[in-house]
PDB file of N, CA and C in Angstrom:
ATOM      1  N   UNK A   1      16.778  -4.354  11.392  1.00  0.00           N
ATOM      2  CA  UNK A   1      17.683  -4.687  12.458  1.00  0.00           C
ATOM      3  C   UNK A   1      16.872  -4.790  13.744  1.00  0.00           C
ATOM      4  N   UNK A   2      17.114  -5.864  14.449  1.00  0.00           N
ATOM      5  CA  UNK A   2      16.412  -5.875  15.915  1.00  0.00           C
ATOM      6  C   UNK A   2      17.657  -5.766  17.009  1.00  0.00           C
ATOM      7  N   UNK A   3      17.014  -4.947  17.930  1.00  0.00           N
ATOM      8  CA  UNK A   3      18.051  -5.227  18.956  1.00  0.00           C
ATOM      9  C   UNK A   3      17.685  -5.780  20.462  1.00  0.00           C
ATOM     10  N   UNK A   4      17.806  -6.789  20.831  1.00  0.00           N
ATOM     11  CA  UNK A   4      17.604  -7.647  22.333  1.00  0.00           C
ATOM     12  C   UNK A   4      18.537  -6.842  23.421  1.00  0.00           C
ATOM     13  N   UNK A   5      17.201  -7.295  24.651  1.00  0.00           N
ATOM     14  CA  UNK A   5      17.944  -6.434  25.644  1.00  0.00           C
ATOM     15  C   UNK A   5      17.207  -7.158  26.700  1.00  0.00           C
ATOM     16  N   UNK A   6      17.426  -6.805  28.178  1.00  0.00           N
ATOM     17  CA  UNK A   6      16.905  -7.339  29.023  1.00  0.00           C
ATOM     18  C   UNK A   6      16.735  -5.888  30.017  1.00  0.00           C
ATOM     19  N   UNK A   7      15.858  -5.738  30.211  1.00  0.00           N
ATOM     20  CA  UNK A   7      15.594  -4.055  31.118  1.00  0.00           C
ATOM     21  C   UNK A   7      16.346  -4.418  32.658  1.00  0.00           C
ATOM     22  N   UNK A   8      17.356  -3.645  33.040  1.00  0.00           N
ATOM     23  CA  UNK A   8      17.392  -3.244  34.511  1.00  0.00           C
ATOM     24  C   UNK A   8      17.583  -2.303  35.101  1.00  0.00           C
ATOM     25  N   UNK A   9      16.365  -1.413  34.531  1.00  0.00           N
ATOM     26  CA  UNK A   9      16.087  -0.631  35.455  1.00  0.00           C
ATOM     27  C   UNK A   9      15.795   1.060  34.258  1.00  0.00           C
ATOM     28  N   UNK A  10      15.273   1.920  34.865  1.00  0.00           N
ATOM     29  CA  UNK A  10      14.667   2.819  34.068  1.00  0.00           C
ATOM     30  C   UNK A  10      13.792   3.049  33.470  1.00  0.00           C
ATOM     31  N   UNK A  11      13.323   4.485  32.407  1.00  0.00           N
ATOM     32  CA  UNK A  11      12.024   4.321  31.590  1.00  0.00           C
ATOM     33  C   UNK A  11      12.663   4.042  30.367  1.00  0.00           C
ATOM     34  N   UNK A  12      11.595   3.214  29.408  1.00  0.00           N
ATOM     35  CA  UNK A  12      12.202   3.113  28.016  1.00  0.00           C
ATOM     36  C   UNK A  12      11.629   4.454  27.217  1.00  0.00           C
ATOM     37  N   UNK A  13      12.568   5.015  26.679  1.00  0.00           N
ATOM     38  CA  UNK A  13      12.445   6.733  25.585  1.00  0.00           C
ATOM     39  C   UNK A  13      12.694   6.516  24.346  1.00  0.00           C
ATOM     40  N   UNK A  14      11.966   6.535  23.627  1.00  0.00           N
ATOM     41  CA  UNK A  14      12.258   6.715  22.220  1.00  0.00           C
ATOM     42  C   UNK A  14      13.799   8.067  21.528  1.00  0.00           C
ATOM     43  N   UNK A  15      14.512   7.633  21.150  1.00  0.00           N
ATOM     44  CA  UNK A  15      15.792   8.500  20.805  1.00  0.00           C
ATOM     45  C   UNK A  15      14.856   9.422  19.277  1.00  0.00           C
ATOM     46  N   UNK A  16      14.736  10.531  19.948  1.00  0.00           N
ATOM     47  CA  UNK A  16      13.737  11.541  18.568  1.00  0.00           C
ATOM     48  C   UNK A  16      15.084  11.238  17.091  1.00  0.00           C
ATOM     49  N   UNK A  17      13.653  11.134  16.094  1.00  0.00           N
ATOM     50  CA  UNK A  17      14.637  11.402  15.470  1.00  0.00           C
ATOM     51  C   UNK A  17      15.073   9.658  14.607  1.00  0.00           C
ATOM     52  N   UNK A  18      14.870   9.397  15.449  1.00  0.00           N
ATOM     53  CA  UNK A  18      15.505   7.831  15.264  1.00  0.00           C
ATOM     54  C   UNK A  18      14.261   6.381  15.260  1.00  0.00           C
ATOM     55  N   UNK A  19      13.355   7.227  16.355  1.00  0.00           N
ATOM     56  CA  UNK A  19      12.316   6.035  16.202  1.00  0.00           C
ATOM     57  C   UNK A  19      10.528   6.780  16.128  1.00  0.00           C
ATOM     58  N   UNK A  20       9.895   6.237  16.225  1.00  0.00           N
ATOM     59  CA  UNK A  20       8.837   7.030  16.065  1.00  0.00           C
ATOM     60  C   UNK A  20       7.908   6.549  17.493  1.00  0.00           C
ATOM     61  N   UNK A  21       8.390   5.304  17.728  1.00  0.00           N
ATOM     62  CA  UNK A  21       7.677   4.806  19.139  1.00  0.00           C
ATOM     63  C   UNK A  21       8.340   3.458  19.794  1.00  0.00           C
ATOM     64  N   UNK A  22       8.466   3.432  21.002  1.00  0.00           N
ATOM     65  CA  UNK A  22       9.273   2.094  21.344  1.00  0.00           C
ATOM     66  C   UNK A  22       8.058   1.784  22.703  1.00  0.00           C
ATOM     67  N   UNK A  23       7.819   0.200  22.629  1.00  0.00           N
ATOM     68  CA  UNK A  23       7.434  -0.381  23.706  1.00  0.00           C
ATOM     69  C   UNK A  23       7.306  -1.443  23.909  1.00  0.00           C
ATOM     70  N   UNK A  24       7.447  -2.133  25.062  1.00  0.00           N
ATOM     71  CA  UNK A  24       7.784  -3.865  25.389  1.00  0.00           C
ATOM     72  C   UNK A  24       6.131  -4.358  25.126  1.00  0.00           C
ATOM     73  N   UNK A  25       6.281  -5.881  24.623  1.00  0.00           N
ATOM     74  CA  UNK A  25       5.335  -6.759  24.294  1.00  0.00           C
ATOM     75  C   UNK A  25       5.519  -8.173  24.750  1.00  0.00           C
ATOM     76  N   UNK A  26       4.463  -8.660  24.919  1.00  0.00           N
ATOM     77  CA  UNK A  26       4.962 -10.072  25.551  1.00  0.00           C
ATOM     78  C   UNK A  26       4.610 -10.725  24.049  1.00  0.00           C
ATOM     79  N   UNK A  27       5.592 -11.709  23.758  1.00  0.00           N
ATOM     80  CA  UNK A  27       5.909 -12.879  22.628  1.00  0.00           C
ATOM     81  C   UNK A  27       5.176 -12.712  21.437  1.00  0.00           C
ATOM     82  N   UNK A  28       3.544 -13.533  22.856  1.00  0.00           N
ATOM     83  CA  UNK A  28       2.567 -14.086  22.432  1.00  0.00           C
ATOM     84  C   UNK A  28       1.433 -12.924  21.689  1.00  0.00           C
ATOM     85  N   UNK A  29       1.784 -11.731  22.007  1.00  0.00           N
ATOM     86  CA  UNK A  29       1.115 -10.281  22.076  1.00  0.00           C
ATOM     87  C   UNK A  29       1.819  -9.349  21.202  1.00  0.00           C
ATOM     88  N   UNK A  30       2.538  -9.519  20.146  1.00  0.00           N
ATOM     89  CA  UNK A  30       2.795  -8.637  19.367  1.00  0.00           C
ATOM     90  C   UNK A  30       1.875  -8.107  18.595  1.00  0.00           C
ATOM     91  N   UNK A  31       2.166  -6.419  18.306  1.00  0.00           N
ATOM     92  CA  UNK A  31       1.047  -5.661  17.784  1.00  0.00           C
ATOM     93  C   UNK A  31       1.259  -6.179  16.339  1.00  0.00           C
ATOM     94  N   UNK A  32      -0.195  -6.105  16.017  1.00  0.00           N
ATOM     95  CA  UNK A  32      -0.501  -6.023  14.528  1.00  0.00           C
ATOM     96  C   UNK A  32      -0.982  -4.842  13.734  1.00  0.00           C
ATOM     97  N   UNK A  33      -0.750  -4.217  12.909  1.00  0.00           N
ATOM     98  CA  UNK A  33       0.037  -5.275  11.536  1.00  0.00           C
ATOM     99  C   UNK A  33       1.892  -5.127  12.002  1.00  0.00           C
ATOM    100  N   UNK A  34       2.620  -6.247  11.777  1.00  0.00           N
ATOM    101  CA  UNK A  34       3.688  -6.344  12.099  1.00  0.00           C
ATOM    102  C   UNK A  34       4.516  -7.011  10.772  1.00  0.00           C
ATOM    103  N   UNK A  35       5.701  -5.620  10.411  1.00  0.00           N
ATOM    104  CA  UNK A  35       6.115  -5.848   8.952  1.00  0.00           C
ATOM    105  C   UNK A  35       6.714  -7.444   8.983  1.00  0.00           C
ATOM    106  N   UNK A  36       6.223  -8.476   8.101  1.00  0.00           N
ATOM    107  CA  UNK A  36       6.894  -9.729   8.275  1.00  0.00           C
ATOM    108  C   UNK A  36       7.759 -10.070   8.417  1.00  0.00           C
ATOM    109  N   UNK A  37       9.055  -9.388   8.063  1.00  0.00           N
ATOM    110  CA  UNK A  37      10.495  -9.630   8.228  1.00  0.00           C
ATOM    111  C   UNK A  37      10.677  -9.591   9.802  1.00  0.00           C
ATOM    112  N   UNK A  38       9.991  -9.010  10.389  1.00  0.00           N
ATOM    113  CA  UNK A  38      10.535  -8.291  11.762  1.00  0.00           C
ATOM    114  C   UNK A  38      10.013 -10.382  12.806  1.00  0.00           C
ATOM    115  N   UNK A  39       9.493 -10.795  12.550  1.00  0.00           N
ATOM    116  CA  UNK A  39       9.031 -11.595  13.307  1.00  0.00           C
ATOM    117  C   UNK A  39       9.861 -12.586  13.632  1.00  0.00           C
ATOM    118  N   UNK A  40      10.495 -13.408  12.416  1.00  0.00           N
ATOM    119  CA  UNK A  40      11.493 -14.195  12.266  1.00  0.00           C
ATOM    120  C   UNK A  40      12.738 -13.471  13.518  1.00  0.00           C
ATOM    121  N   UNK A  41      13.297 -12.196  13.388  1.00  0.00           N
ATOM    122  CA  UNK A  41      13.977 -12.014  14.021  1.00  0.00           C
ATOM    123  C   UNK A  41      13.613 -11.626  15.432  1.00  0.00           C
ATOM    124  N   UNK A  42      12.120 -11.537  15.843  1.00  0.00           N
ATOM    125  CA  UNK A  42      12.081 -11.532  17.123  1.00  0.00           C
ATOM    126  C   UNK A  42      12.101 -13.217  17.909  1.00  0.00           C
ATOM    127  N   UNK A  43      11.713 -13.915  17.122  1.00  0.00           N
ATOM    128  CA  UNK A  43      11.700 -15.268  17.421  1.00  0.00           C
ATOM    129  C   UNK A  43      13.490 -15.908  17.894  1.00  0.00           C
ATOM    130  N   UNK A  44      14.131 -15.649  16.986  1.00  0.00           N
ATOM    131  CA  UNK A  44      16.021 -15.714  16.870  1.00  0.00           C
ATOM    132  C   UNK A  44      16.062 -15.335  18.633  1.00  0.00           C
ATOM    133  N   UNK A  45      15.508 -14.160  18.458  1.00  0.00           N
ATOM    134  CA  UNK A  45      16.509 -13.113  20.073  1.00  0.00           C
ATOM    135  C   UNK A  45      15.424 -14.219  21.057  1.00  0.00           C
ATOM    136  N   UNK A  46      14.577 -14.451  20.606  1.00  0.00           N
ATOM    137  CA  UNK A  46      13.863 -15.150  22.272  1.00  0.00           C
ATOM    138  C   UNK A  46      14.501 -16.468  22.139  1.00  0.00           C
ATOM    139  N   UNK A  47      14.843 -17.289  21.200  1.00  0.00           N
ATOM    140  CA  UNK A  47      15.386 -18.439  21.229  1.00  0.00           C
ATOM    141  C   UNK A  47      17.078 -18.260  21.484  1.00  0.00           C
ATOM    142  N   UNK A  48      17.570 -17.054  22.052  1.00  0.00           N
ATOM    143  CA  UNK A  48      19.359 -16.785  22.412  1.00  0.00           C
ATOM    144  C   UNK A  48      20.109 -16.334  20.754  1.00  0.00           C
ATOM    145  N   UNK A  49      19.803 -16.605  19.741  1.00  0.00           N
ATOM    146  CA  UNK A  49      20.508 -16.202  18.993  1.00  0.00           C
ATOM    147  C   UNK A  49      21.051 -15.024  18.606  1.00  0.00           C
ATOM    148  N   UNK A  50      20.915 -14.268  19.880  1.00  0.00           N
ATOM    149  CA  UNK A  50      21.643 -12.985  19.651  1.00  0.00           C
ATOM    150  C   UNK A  50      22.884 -12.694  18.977  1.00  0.00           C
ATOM    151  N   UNK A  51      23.268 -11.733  17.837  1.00  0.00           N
ATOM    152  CA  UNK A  51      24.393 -11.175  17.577  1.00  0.00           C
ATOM    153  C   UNK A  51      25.034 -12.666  16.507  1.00  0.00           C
ATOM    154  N   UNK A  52      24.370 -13.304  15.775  1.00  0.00           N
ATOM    155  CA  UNK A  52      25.019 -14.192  14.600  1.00  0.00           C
ATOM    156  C   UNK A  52      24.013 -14.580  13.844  1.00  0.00           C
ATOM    157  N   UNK A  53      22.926 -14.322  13.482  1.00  0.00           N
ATOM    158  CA  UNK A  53      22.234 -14.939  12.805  1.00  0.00           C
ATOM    159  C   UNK A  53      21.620 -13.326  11.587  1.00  0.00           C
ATOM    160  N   UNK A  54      21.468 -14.267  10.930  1.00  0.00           N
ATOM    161  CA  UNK A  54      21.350 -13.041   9.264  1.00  0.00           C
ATOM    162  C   UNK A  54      20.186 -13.874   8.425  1.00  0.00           C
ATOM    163  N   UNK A  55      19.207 -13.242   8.373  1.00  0.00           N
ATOM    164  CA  UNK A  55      18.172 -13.792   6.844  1.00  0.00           C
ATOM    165  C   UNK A  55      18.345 -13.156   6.305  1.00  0.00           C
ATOM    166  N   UNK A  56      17.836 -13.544   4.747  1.00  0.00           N
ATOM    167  CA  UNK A  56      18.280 -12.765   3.823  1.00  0.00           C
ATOM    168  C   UNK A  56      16.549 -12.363   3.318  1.00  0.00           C
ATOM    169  N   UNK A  57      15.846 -11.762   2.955  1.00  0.00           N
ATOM    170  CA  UNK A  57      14.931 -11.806   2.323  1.00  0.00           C
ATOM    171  C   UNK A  57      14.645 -12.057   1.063  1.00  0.00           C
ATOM    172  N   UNK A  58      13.832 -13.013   0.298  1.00  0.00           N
ATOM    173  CA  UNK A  58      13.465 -13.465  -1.153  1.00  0.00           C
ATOM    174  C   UNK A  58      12.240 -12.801  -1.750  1.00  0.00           C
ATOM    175  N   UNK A  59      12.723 -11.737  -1.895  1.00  0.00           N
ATOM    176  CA  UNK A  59      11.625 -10.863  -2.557  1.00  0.00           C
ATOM    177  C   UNK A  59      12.119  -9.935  -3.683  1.00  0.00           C
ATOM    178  N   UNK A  60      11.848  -9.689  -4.139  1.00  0.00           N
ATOM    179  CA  UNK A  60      12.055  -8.499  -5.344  1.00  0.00           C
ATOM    180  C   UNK A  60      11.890  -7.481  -4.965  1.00  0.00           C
ATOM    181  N   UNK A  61      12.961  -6.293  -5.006  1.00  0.00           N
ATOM    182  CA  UNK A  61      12.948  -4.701  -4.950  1.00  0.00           C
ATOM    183  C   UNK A  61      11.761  -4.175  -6.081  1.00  0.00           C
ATOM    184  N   UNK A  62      10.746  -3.396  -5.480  1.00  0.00           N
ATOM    185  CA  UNK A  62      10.244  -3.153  -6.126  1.00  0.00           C
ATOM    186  C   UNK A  62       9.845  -2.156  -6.827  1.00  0.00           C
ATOM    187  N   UNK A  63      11.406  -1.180  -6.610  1.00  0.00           N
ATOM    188  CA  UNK A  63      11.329  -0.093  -7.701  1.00  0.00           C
ATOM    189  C   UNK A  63      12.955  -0.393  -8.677  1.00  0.00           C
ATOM    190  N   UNK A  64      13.246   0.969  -9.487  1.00  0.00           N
ATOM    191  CA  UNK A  64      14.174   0.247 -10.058  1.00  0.00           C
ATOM    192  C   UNK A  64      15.312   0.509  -9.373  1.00  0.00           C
ATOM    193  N   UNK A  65      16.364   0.030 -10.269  1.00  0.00           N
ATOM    194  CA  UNK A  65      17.932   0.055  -9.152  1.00  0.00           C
ATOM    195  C   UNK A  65      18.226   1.517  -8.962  1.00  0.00           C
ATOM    196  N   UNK A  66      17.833   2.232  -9.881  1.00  0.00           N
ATOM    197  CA  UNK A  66      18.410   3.746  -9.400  1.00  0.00           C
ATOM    198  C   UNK A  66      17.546   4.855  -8.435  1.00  0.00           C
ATOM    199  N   UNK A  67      16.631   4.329  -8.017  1.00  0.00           N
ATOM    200  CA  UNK A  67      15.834   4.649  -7.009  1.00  0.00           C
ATOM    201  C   UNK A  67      16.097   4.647  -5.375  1.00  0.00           C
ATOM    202  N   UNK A  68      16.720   5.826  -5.150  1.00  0.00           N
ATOM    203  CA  UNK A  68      16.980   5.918  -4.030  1.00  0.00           C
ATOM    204  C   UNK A  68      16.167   6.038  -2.720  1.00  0.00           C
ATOM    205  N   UNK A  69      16.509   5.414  -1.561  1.00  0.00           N
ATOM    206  CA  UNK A  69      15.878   5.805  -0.214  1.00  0.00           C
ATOM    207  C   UNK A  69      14.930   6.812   0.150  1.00  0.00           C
ATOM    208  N   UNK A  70      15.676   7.943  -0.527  1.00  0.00           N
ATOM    209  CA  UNK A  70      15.327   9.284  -0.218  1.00  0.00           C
ATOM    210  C   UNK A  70      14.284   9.393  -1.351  1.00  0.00           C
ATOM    211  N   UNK A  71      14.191   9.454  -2.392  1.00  0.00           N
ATOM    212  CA  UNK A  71      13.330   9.131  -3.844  1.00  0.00           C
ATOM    213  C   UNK A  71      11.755   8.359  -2.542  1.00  0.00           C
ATOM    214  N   UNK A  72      11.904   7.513  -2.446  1.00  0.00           N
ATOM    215  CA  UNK A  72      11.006   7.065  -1.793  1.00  0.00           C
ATOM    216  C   UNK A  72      10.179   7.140  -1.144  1.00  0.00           C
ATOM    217  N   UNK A  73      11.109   8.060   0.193  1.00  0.00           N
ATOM    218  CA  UNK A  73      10.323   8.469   1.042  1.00  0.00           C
ATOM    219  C   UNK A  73      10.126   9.595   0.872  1.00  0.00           C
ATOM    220  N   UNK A  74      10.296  10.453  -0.217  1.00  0.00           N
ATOM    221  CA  UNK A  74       9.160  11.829  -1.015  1.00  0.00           C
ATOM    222  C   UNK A  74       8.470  10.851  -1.348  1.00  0.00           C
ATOM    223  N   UNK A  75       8.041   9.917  -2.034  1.00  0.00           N
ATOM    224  CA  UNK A  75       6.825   9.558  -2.559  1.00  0.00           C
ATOM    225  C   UNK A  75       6.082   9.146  -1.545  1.00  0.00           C
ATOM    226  N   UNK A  76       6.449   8.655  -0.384  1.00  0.00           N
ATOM    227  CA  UNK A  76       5.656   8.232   1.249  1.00  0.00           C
ATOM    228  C   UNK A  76       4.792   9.767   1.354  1.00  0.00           C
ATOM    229  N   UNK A  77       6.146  10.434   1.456  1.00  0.00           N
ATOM    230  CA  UNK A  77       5.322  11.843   1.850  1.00  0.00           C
ATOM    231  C   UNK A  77       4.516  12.715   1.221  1.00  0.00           C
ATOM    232  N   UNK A  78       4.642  12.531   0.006  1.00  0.00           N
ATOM    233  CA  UNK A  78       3.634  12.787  -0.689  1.00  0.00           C
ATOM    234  C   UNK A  78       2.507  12.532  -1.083  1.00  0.00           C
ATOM    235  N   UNK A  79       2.331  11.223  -0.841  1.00  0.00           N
ATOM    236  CA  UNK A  79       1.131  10.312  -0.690  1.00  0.00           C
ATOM    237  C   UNK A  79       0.686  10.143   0.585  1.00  0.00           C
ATOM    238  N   UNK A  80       1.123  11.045   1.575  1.00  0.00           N
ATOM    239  CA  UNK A  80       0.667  10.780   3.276  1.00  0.00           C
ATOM    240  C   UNK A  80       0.627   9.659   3.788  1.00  0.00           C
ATOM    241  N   UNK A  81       1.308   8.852   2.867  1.00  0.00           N
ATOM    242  CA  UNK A  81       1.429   7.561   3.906  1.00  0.00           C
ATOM    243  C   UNK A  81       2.570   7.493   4.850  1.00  0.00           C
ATOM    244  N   UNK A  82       1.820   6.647   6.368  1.00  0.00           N
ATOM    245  CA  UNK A  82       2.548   6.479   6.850  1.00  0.00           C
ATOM    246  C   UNK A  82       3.691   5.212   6.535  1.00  0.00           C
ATOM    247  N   UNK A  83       5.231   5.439   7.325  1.00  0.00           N
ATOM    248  CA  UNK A  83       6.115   4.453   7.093  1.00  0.00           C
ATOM    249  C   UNK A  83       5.605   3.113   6.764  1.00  0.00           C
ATOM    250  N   UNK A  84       4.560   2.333   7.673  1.00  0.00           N
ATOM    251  CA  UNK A  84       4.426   0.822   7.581  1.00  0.00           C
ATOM    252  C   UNK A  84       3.676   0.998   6.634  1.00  0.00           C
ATOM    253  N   UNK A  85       2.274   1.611   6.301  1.00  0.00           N
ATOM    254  CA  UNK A  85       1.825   1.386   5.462  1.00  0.00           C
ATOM    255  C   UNK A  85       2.302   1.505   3.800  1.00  0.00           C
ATOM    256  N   UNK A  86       3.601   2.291   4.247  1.00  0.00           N
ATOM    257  CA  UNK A  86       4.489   2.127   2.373  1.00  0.00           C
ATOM    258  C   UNK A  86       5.114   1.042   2.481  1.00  0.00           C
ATOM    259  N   UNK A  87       5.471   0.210   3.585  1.00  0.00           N
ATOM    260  CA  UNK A  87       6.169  -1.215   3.486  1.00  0.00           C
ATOM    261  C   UNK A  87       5.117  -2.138   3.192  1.00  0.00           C
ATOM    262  N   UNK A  88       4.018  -2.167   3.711  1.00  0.00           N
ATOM    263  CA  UNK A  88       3.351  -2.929   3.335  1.00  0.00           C
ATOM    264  C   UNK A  88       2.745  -3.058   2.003  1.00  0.00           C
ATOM    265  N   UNK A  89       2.560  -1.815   1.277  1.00  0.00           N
ATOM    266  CA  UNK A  89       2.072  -1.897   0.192  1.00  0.00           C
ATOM    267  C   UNK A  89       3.175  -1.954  -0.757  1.00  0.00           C
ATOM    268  N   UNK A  90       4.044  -1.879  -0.516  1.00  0.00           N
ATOM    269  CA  UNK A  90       5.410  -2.301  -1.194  1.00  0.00           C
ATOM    270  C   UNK A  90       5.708  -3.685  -1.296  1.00  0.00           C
ATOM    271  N   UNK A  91       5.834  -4.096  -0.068  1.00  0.00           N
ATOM    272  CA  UNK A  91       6.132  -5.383  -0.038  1.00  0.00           C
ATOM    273  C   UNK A  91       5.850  -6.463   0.519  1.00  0.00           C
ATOM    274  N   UNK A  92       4.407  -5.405   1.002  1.00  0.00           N
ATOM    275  CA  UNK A  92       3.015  -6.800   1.320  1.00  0.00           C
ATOM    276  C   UNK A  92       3.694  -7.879   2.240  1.00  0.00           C
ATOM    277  N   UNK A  93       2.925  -8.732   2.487  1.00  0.00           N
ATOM    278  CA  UNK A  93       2.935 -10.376   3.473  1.00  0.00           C
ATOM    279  C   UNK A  93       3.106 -11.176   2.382  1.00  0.00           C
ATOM    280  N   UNK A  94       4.412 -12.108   3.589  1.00  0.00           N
ATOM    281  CA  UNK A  94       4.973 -13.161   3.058  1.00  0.00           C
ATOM    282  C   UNK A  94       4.939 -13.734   3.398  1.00  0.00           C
ATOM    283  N   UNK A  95       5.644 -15.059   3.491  1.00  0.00           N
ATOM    284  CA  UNK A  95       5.862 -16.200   4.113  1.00  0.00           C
ATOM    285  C   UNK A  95       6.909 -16.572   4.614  1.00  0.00           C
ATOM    286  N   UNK A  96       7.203 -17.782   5.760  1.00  0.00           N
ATOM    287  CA  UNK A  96       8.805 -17.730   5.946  1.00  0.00           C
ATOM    288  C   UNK A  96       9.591 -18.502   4.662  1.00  0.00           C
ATOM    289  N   UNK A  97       8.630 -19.214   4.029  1.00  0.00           N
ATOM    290  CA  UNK A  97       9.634 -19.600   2.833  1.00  0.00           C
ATOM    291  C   UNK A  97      10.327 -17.875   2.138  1.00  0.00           C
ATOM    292  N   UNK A  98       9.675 -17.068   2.398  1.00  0.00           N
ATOM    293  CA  UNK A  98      10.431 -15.922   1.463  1.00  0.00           C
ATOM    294  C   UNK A  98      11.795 -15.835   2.411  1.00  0.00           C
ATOM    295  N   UNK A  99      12.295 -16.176   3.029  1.00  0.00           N
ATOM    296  CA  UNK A  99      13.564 -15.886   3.938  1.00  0.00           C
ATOM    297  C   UNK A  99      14.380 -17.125   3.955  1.00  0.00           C
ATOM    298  N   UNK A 100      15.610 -17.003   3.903  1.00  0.00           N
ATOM    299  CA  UNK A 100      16.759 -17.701   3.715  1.00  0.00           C
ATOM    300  C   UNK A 100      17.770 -17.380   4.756  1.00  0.00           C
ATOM    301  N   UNK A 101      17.783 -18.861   5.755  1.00  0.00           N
ATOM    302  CA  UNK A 101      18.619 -18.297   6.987  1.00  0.00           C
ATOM    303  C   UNK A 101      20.648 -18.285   6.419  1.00  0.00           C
ATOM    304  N   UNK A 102      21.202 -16.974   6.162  1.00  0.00           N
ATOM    305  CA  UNK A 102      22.618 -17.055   5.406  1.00  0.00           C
ATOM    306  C   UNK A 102      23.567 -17.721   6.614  1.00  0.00           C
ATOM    307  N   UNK A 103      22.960 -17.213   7.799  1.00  0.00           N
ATOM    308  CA  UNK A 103      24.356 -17.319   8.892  1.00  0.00           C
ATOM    309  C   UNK A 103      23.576 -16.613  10.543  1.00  0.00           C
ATOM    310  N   UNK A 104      24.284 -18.418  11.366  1.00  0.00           N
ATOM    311  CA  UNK A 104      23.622 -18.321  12.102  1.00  0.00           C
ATOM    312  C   UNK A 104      23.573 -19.676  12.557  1.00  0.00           C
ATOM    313  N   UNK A 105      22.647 -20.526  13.947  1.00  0.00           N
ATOM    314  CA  UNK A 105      22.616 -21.637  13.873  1.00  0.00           C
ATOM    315  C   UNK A 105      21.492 -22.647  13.154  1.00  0.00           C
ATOM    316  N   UNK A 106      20.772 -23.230  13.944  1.00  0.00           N
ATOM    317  CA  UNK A 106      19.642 -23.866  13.536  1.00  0.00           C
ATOM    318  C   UNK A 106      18.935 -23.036  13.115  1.00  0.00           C
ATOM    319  N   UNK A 107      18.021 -23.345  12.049  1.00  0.00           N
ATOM    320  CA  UNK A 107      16.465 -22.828  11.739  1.00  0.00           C
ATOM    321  C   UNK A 107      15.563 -23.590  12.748  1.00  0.00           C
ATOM    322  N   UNK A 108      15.055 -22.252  13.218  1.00  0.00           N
ATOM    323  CA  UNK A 108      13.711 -22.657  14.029  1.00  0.00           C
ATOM    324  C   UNK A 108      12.312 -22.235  13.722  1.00  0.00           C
ATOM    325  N   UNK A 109      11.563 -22.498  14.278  1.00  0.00           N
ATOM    326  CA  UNK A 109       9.972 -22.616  13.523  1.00  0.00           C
ATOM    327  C   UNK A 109       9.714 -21.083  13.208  1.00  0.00           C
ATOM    328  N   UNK A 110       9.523 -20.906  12.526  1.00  0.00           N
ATOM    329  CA  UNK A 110       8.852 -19.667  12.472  1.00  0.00           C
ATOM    330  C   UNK A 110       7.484 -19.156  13.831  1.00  0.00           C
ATOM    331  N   UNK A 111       7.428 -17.718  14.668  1.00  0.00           N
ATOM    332  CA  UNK A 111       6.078 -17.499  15.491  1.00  0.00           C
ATOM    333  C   UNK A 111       5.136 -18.046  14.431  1.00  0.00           C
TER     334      UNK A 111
END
């Protein structure tokens, strides 16, 4: 989930608990490594599509169906990995063909 905003006024705080770090980037300057899904939807909010647009991702879950959230992230923690690095090795780099725009307006270029 991304959420768009426009700052007026204040410091930005991470809500404990909820995020692990928050900070503004310009476009062209996003940090890397940056989980692939997340890009497509920063592109949406800079092009106005705020609040209607949905991809779907085309990838395969890659544990089985009865494998829960929580199942998971014991195995993160047990293996000391951090969060991105279990997404990534989970579900690695893609492409924008792996995404399917469901709802929403135009498709626009992928960053």
């Amino acid at each position: 989930m991304l959420f768009a905003a426009i700052p007026t006024g204040g410091t930005l705080q991470a809500q404990v608990g909820e995020v692990i770090d928050v900070r503004y980037f310009d476009a062209h300057a996003l940090p890397e490594p940056l989980i692939w899904w997340h890009r497509q939807r920063i592109q949406d909010a800079l092009h106005g599509f705020g609040g209607s647009v949905a991809w779907r991702q085309n990838v395969t879950w890659p544990f089985d169906a009865q494998t829960t959230h929580e199942t998971i992230y014991q195995r993160r923690d047990q293996a000391g990995l951090p969060r991105q690095e279990l997404y990534f090795r989970f579900f690695g780099q893609h492409d924008v063909e792996d995404e399917t725009l469901e709802v929403g307006g135009t498709e626009i270029p992928p960053m």
